[in-house]
PDB file of N, CA and C in Angstrom:
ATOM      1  N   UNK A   1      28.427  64.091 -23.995  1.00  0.00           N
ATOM      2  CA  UNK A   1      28.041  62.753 -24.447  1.00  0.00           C
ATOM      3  C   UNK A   1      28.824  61.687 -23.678  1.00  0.00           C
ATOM      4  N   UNK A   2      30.248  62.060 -23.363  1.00  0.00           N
ATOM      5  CA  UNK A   2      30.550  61.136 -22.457  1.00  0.00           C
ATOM      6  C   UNK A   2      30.177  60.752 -21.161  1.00  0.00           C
ATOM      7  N   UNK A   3      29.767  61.791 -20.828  1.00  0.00           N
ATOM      8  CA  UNK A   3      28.860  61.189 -19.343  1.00  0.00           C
ATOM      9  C   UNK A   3      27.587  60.383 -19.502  1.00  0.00           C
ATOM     10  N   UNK A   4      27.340  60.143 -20.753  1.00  0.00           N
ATOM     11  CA  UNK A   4      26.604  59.191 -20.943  1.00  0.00           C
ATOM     12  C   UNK A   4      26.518  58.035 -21.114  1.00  0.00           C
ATOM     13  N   UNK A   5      27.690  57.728 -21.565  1.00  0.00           N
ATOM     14  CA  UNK A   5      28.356  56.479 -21.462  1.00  0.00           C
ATOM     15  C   UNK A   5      29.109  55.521 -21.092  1.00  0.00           C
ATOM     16  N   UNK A   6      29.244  54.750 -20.098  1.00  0.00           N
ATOM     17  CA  UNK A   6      29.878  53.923 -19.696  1.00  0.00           C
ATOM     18  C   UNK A   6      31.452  53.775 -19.797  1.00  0.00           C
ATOM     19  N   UNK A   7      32.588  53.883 -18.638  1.00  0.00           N
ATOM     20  CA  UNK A   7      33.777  54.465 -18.951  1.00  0.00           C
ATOM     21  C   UNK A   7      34.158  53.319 -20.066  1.00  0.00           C
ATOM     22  N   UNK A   8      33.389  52.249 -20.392  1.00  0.00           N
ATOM     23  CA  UNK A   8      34.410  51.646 -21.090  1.00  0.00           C
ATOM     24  C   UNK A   8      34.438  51.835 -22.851  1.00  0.00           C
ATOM     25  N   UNK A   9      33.392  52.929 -22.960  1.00  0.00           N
ATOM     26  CA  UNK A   9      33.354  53.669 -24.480  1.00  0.00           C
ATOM     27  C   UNK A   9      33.581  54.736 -24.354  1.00  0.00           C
ATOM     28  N   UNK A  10      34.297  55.850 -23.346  1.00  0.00           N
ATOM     29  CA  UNK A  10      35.069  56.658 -23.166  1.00  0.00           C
ATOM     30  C   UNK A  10      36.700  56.182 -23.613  1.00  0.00           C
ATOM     31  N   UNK A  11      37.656  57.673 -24.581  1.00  0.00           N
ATOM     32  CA  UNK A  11      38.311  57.271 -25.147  1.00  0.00           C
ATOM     33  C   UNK A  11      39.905  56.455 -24.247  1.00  0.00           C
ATOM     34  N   UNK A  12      39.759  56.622 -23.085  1.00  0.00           N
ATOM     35  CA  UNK A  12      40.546  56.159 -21.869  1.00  0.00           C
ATOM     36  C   UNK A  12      39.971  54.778 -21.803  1.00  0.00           C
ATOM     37  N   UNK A  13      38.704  54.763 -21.529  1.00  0.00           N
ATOM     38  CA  UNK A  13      38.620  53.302 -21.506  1.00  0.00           C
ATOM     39  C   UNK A  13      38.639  52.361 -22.632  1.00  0.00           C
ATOM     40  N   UNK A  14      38.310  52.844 -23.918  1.00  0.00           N
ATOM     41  CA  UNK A  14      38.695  52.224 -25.468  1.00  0.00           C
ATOM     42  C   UNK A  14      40.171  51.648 -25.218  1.00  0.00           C
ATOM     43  N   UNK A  15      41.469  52.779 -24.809  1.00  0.00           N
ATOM     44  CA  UNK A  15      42.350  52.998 -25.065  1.00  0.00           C
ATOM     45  C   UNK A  15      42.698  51.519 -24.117  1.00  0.00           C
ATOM     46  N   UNK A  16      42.460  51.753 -23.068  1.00  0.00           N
ATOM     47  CA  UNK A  16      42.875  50.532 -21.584  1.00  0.00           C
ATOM     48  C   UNK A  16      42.584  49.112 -21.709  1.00  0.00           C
ATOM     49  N   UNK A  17      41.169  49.271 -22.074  1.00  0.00           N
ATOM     50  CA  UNK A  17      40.401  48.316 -23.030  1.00  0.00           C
ATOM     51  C   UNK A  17      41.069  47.472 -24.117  1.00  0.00           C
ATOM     52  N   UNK A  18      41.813  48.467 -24.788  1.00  0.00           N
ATOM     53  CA  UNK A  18      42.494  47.235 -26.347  1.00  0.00           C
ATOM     54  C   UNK A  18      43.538  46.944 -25.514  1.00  0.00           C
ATOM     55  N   UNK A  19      44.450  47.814 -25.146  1.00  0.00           N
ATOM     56  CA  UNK A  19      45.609  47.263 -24.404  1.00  0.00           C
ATOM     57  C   UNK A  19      45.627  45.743 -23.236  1.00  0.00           C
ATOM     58  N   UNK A  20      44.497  45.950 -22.553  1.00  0.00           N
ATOM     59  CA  UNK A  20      44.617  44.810 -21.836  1.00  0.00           C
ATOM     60  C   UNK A  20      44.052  43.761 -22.868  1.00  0.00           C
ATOM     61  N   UNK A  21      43.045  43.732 -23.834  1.00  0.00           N
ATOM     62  CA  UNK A  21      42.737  42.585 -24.370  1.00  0.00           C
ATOM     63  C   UNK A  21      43.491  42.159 -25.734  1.00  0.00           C
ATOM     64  N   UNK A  22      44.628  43.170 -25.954  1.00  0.00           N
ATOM     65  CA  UNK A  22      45.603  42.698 -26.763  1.00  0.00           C
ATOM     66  C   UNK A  22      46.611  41.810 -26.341  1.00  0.00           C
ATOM     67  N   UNK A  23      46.771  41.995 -24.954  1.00  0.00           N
ATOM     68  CA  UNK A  23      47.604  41.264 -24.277  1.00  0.00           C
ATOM     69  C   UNK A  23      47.357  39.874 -23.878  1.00  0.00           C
ATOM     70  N   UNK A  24      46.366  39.981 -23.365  1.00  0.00           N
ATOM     71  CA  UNK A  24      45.662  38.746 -22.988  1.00  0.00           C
ATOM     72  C   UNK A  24      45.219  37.810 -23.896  1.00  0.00           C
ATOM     73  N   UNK A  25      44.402  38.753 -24.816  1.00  0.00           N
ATOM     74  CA  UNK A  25      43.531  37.617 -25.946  1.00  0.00           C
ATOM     75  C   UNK A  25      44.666  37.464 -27.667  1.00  0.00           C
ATOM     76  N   UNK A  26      45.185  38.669 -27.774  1.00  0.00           N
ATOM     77  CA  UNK A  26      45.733  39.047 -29.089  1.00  0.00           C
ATOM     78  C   UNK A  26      44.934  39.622 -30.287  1.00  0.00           C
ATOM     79  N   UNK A  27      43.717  39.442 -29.383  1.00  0.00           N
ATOM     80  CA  UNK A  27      42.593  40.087 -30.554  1.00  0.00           C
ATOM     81  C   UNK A  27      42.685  41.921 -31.158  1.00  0.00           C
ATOM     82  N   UNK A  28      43.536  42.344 -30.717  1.00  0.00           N
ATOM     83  CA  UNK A  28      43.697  44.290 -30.867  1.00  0.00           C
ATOM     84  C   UNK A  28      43.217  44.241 -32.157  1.00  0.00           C
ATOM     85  N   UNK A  29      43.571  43.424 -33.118  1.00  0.00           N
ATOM     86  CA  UNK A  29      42.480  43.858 -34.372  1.00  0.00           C
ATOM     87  C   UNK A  29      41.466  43.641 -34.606  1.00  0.00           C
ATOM     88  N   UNK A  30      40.743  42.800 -34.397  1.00  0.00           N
ATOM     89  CA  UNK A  30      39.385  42.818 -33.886  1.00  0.00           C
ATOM     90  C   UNK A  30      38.723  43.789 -33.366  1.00  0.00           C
ATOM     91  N   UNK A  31      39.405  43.957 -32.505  1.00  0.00           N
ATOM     92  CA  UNK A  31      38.676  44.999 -31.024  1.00  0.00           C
ATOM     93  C   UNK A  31      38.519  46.240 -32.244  1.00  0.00           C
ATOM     94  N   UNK A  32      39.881  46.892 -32.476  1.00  0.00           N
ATOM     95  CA  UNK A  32      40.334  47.805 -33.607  1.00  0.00           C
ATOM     96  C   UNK A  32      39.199  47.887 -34.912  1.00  0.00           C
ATOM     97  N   UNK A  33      38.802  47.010 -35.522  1.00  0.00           N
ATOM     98  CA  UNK A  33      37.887  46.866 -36.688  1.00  0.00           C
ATOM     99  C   UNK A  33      36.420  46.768 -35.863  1.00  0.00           C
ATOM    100  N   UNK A  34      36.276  46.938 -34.680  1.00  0.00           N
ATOM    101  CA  UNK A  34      34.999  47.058 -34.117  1.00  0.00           C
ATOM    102  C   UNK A  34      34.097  45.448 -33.953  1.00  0.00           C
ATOM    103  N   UNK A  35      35.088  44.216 -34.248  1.00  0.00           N
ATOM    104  CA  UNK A  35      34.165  42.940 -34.357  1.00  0.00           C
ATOM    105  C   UNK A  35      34.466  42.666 -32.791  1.00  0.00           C
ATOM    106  N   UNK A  36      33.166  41.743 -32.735  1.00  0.00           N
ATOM    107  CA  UNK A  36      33.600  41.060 -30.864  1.00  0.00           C
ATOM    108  C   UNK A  36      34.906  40.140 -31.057  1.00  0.00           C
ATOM    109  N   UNK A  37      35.092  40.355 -29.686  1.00  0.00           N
ATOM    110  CA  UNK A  37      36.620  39.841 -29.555  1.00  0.00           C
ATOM    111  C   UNK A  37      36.165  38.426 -28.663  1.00  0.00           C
ATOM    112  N   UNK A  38      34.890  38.145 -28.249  1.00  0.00           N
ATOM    113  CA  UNK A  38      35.072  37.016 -27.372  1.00  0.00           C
ATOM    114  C   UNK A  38      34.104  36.129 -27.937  1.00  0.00           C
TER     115      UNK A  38
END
């Protein structure tokens, strides 16, 4: 199933994903509770 999907809903890219937009935006709970962050 992961080759089906786009690295950025692979659990590496989830993972890379909150990290950089926790940093940047502060949103990690957002992202985390699944709401849009932008």
């Amino acid at each position: 199933m992961a080759d089906t999907l786009p690295r950025e809903y692979t659990l590496p890219g989830l993972t890379e994903g909150q990290c950089s937009i926790t940093v940047i935006t502060g949103s990690g709970i957002d992202v985390e509770a699944g709401l849009p962050s932008f």
